[in-house]
Protein backbone atom coordinates (compact mmCIF):
# COMPACT_ATOMS: atom_id res chain seq x y z
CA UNK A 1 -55.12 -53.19 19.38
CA UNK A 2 -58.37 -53.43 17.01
CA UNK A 3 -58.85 -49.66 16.24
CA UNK A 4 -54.84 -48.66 15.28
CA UNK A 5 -53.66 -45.31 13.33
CA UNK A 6 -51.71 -44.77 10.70
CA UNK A 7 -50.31 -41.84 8.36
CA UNK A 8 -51.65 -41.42 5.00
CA UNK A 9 -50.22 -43.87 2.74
CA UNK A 10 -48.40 -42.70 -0.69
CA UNK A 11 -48.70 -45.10 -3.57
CA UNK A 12 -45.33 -43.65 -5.60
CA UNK A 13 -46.63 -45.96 -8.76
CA UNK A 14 -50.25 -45.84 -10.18
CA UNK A 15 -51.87 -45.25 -13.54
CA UNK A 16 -54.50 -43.22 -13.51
CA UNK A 17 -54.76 -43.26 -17.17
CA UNK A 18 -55.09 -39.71 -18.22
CA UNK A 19 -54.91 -38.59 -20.38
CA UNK A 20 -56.46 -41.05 -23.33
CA UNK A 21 -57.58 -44.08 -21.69
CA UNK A 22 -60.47 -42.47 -19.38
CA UNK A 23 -62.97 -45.75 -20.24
CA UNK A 24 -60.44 -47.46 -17.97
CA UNK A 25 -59.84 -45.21 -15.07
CA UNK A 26 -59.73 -41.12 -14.38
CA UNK A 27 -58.37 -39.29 -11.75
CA UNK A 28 -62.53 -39.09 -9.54
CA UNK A 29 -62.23 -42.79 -10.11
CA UNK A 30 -58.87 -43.65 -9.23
CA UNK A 31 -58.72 -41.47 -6.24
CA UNK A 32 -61.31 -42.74 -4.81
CA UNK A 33 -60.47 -46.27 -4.95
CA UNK A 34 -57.23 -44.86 -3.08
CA UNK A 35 -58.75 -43.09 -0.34
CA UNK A 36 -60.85 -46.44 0.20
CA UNK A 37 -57.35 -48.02 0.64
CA UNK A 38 -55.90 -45.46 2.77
CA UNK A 39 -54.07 -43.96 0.47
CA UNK A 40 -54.06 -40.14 0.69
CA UNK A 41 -51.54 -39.40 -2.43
CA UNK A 42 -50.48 -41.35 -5.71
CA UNK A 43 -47.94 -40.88 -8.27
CA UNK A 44 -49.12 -41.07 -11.72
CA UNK A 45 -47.10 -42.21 -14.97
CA UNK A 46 -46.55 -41.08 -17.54
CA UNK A 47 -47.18 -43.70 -20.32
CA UNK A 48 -50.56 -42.16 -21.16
CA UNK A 49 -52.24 -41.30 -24.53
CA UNK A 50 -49.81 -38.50 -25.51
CA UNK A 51 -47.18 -39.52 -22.86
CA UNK A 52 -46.08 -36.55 -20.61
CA UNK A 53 -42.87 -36.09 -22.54
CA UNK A 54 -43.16 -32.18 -22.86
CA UNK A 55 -44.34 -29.55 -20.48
CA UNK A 56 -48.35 -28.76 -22.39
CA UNK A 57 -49.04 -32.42 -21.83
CA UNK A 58 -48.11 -31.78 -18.36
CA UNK A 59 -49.51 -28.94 -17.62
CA UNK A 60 -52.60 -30.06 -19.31
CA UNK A 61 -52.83 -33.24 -17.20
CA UNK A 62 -51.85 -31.49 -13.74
CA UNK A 63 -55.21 -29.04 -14.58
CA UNK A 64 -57.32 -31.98 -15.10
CA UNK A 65 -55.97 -33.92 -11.91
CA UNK A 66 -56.15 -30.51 -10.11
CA UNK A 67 -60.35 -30.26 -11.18
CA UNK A 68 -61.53 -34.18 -10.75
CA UNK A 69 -58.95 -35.70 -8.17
CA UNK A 70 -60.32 -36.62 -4.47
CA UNK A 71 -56.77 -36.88 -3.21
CA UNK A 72 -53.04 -35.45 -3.56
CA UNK A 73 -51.73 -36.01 -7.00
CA UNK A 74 -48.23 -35.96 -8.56
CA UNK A 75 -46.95 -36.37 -11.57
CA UNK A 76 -44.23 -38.31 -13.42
CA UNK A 77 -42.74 -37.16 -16.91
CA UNK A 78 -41.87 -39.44 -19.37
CA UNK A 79 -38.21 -39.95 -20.99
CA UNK A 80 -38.05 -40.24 -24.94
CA UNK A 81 -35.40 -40.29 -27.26
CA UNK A 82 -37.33 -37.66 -29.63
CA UNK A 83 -38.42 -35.54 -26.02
CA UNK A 84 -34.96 -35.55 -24.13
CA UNK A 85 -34.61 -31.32 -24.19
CA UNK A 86 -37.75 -31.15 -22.68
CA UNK A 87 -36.48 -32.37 -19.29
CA UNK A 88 -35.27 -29.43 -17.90
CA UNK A 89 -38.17 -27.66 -18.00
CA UNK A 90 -40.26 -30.71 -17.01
CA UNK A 91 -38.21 -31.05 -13.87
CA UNK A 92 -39.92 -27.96 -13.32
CA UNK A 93 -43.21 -29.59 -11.95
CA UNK A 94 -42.71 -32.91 -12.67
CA UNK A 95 -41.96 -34.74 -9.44
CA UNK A 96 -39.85 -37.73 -10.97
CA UNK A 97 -38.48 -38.89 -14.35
CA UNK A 98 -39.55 -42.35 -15.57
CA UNK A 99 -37.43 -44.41 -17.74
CA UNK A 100 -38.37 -47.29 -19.39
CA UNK A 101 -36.12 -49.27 -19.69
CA UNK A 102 -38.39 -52.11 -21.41
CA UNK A 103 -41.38 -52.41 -23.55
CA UNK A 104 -44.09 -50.53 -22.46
CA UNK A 105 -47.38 -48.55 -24.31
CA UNK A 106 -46.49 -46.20 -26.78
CA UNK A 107 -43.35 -44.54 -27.38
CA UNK A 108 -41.61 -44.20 -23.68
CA UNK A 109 -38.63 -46.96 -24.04
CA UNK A 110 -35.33 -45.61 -24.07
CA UNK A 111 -32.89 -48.55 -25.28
CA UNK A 112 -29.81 -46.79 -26.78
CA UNK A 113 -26.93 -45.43 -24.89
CA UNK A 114 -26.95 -41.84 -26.23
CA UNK A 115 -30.42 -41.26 -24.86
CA UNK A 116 -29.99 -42.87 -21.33
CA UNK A 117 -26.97 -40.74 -20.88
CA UNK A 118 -28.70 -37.33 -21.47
CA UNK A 119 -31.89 -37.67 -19.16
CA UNK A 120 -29.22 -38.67 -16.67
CA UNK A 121 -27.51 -34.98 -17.47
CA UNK A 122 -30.57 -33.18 -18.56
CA UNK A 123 -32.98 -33.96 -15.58
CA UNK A 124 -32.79 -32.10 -12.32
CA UNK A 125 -30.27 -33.64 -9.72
CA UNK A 126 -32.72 -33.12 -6.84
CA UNK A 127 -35.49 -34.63 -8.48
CA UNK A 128 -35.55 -38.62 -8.40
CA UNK A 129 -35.42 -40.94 -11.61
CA UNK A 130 -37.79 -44.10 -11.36
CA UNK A 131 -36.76 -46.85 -13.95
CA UNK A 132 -39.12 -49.61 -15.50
CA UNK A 133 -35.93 -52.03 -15.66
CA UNK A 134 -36.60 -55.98 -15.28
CA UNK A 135 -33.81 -59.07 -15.46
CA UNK A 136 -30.61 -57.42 -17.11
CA UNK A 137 -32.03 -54.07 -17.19
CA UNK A 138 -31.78 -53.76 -13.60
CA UNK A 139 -28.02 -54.57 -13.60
CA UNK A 140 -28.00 -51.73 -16.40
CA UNK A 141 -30.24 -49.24 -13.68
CA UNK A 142 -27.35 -50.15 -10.96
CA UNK A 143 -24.62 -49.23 -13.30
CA UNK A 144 -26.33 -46.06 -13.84
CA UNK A 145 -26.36 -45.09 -10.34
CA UNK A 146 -23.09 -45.70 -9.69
CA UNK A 147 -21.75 -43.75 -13.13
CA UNK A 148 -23.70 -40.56 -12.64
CA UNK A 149 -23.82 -40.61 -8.70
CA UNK A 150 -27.02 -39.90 -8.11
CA UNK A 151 -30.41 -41.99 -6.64
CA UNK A 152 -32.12 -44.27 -8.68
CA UNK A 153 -35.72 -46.12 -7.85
CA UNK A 154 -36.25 -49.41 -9.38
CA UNK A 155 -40.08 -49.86 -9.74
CA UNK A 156 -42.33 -53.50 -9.49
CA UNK A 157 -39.15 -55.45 -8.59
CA UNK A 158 -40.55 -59.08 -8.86
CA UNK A 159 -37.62 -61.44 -9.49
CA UNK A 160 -35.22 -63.37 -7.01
CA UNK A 161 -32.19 -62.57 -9.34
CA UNK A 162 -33.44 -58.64 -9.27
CA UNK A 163 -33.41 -58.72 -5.43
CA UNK A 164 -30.41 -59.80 -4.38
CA UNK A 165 -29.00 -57.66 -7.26
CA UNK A 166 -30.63 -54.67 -5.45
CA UNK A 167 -28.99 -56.19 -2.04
CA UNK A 168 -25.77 -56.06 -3.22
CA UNK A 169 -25.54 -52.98 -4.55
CA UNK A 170 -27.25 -51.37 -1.59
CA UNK A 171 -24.11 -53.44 0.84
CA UNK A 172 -21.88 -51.56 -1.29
CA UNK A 173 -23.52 -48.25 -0.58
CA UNK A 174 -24.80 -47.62 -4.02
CA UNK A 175 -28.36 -45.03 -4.47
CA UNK A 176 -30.46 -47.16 -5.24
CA UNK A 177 -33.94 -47.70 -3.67
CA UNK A 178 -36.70 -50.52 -5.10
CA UNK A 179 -40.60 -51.09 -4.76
CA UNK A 180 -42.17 -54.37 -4.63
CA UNK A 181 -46.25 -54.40 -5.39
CA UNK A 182 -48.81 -56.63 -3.61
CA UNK A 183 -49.44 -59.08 -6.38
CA UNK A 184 -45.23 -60.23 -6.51
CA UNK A 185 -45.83 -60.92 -3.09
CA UNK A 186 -49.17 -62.65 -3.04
CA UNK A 187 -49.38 -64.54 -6.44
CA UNK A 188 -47.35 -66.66 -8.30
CA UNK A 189 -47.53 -67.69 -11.97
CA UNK A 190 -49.89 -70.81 -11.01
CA UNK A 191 -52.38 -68.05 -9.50
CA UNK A 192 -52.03 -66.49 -12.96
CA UNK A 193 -52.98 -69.32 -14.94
CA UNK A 194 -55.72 -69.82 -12.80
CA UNK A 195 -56.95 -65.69 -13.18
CA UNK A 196 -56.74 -66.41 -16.93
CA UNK A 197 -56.89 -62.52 -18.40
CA UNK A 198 -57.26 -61.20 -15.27
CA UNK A 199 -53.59 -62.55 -14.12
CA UNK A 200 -51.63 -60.87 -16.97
CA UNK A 201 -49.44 -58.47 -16.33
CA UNK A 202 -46.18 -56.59 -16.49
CA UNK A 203 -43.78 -57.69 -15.12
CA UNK A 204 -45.23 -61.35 -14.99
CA UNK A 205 -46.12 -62.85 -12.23
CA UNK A 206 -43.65 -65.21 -10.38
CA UNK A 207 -41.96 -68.71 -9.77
CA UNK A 208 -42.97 -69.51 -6.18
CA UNK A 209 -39.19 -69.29 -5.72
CA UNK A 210 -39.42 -65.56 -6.74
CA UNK A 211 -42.20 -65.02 -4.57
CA UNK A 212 -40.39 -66.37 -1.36
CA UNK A 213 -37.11 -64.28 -2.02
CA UNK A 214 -39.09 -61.18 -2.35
CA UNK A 215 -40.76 -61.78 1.12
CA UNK A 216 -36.84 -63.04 2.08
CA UNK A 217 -36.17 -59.48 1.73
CA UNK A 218 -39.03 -57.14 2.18
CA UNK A 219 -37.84 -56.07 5.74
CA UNK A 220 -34.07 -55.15 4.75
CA UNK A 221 -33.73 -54.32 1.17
CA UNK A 222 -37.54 -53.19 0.19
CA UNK A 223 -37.82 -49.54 0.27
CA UNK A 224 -41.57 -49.21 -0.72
CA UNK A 225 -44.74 -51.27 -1.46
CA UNK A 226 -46.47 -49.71 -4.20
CA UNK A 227 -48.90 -51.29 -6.48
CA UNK A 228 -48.56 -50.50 -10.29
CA UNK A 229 -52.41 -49.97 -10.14
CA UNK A 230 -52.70 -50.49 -14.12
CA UNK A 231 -56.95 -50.91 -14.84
CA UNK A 232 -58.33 -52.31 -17.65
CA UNK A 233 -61.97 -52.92 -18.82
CA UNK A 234 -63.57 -56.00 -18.40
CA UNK A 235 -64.40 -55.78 -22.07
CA UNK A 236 -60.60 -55.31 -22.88
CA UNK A 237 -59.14 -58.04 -20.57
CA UNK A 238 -61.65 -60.58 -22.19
CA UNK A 239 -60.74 -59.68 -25.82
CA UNK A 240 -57.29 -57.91 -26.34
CA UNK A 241 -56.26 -58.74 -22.96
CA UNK A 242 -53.43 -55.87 -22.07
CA UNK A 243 -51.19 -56.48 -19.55
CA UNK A 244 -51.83 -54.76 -15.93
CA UNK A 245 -54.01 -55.22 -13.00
CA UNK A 246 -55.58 -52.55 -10.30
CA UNK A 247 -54.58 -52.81 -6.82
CA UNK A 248 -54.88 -49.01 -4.90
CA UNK A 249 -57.71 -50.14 -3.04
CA UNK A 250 -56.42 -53.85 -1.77
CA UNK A 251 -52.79 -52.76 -0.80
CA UNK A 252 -53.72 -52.21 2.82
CA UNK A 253 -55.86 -54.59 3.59
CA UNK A 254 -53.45 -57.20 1.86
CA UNK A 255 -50.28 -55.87 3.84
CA UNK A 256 -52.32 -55.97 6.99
CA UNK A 257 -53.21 -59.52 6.77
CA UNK A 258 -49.45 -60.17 6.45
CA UNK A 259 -48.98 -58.36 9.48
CA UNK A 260 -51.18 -60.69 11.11
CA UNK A 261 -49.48 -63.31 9.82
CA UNK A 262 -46.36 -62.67 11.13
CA UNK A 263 -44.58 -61.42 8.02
CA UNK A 264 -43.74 -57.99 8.61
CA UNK A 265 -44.05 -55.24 11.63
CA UNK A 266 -46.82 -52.31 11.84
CA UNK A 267 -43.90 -50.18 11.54
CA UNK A 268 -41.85 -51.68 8.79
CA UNK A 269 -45.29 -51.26 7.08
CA UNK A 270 -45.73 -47.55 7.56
CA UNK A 271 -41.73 -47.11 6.79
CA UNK A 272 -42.30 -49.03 3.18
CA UNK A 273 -45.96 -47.35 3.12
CA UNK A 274 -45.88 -43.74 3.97
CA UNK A 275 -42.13 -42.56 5.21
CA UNK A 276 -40.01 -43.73 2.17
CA UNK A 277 -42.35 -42.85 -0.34
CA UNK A 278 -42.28 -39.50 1.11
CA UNK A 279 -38.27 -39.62 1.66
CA UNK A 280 -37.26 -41.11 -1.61
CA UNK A 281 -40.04 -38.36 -3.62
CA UNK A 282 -39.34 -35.10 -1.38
CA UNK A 283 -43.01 -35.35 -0.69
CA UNK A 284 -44.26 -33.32 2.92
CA UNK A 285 -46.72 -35.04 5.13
CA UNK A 286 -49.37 -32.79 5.64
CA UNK A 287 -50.91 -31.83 8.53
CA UNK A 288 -53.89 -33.55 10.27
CA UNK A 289 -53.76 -36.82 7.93
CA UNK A 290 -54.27 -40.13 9.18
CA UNK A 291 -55.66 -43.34 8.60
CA UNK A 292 -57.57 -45.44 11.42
CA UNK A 293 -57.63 -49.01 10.49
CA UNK A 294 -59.76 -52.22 12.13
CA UNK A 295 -56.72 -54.56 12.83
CA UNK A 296 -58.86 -57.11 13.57
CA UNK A 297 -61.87 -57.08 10.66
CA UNK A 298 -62.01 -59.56 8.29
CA UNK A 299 -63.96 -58.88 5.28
CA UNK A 300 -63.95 -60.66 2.21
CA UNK A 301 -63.17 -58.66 -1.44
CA UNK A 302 -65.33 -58.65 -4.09
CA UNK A 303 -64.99 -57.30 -7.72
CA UNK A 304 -68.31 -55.35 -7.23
CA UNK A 305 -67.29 -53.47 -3.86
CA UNK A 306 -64.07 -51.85 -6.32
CA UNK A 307 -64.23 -48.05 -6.90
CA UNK A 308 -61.86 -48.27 -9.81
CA UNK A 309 -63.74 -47.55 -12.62
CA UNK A 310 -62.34 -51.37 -14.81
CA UNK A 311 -64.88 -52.78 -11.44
CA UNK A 312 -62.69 -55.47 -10.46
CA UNK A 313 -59.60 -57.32 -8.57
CA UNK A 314 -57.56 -60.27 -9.44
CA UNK A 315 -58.29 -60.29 -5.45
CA UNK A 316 -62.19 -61.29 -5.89
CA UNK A 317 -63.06 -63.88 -3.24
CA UNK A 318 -60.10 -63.27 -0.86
CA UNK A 319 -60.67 -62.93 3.10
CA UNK A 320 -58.43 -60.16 4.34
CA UNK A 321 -57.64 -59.15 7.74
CA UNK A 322 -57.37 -55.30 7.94
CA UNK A 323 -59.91 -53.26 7.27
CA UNK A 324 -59.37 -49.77 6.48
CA UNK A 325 -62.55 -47.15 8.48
CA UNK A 326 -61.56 -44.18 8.39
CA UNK A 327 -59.17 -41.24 6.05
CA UNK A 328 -58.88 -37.86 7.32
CA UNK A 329 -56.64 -35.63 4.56
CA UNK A 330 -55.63 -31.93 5.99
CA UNK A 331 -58.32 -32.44 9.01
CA UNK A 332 -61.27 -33.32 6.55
CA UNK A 333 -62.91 -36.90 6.80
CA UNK A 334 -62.63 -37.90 3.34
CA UNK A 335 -63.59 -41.62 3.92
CA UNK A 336 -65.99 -42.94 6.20
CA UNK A 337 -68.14 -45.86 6.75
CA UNK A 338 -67.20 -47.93 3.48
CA UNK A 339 -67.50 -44.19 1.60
CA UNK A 340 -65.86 -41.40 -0.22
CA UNK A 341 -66.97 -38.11 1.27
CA UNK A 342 -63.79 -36.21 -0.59
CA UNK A 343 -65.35 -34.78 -3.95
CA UNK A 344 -63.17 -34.18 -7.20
CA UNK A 345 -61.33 -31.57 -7.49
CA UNK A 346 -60.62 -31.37 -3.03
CA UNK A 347 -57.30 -32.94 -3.91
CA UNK A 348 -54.08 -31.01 -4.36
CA UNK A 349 -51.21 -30.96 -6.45
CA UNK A 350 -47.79 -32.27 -5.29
């Protein structure tokens, strides 16, 4: 089965890092790194430079994704103490609420009580809430669920502890859904001693421990893979060094070697890949979208061959198995050959 289809693939966590931080990425850049990974939509958050805490910034930032972006875009709006009577109207055209339930860039961590309890009131019951939460925060996220009886996603779930949390509450028939990203599955905090800079992120990487429970579970409590694509100049990893790491353009191939490998099904990949992204975000498939894949082409990746506009991967050097050939979006070939034929601004909004 060398030449196999797929649907489009929605990554339902990216940074595309607009508004304010366009040296890093923008929505021509980032798109096209995602089409050349097979991805046909992405979900943006909100933790920009101003966050999307108020409907102008959104607005603003859906019209700029609307004229550059090569594929579908949505949008996530941010939840902040000083912001909370904005939701409402957010929900509007927002597609999800993200909490943070930790540190994160600039203002976007909710950590008292009051706050948490009136984005759970104030945003739109059909519309999902995503939640940054990591160790105890995720037993918080749970509890949340449960009180105000309604879905919650847990995003970049990278912890054994956080796992069988998730586990449990979903044997008890509790809402609550989970992503895991590529690098929690393929690195461990040895490989991110060894990337120096290039290996920091949030959350941090791993015990090899975490890293086998998260594979333990991938097929029965793992809702999505998404990738917490979070670029950062070369410049800026070598000096300040801020945490995150892109990774729209390597999911595929890296989830495809593991299907060679034995780890998981072609179809338990397009479930975690394109179905429950779609479920979990009301998202519609649309028409005439595929991806054809080379099961059996192994390339390797190099930081140079990266459409991101930061130019690299903490994947440099690795042979994959899984090569992605061809994207056709709405019955246009908008990747072809190794290139982007979709130009900015042929995207749509979610």
């Amino acid at each position: 089965m060398s030449r196999v289809k797929l649907p489009g693939l929605v990554d339902v966590h990216t940074h595309m890092r607009v508004p304010g931080g366009e040296q890093k990425e923008d929505f021509a850049t980032g798109t096209a790194a995602a089409l050349a990974g097979g991805v046909v939509a992405v979900l943006a958050m909100p933790n920009t430079a101003p966050a999307i805490t108020t409907p102008t910034v959104l607005a603003e930032t859906y019209a700029t994704a609307a004229a550059t972006a090569r594929c579908d875009v949505g949008l996530f709006a941010g939840a902040s103490a000083e912001d909370v009577d904005h939701l409402p109207a957010l929900g509007e055209r927002a597609v999800a609420l993200k909490i943070y339930l930790n540190d994160t860039f600039g203002k976007l961590r909710v950590d008292d009580v009051p706050t948490l309890a009136a984005c759970f009131k104030n945003w739109p019951r059909h519309k999902p809430i995503a939640l940054h939460a990591e160790k105890q925060s995720v037993a918080v996220s749970i509890g949340l669920a449960a009180i105000y009886d309604r879905p919650v996603h847990l995003c970049h779930i990278s912890r054994q502890e956080e796992i069988e949390l998730i586990a449990d509450a979903k044997m008890r028939g509790l809402k609550v859904t989970c992503e895991v990203c590529p690098h929690h599955l393929f690195l461990n905090r040895d490989d991110g001693e060894k990337l120096g800079p290039y290996g920091n992120m949030r959350p941090v990487l791993g015990t090899p421990e975490d890293v086998k429970a998260l594979w333990h579970h991938l097929n029965d409590t793992v809702d999505c893979i998404a990738t917490d694509h979070a670029p950062h100049t070369i410049a800026e990893k070598e000096s300040s060094n801020p945490p995150g790491v892109p990774g729209v353009q390597t999911m595929l191939p890296l989830m495809l070697t593991a299907v060679r490998d034995g780890k998981l099904s072609l179809d338990r990949l397009v479930e975690m890949m394109a179905t429950n992204p779609r479920r979990i975000y009301g998202l519609a498939e649309p028409a005439d979208t595929w991806v054809e894949v080379d099961m059996d082409a192994t390339f390797t990746v190099r930081n140079e061959d990266q459409l991101s506009r930061c130019g690299w991967t903490p994947f440099d050097g690795w042979e994959l198995t899984g090569r992605v050939e061809k994207v056709v979006l709405r019955g246009q070939t908008v990747f072809a050959n190794g290139a982007v034929l979709a130009e900015p601004g042929s995207g749509q909004i979610i």
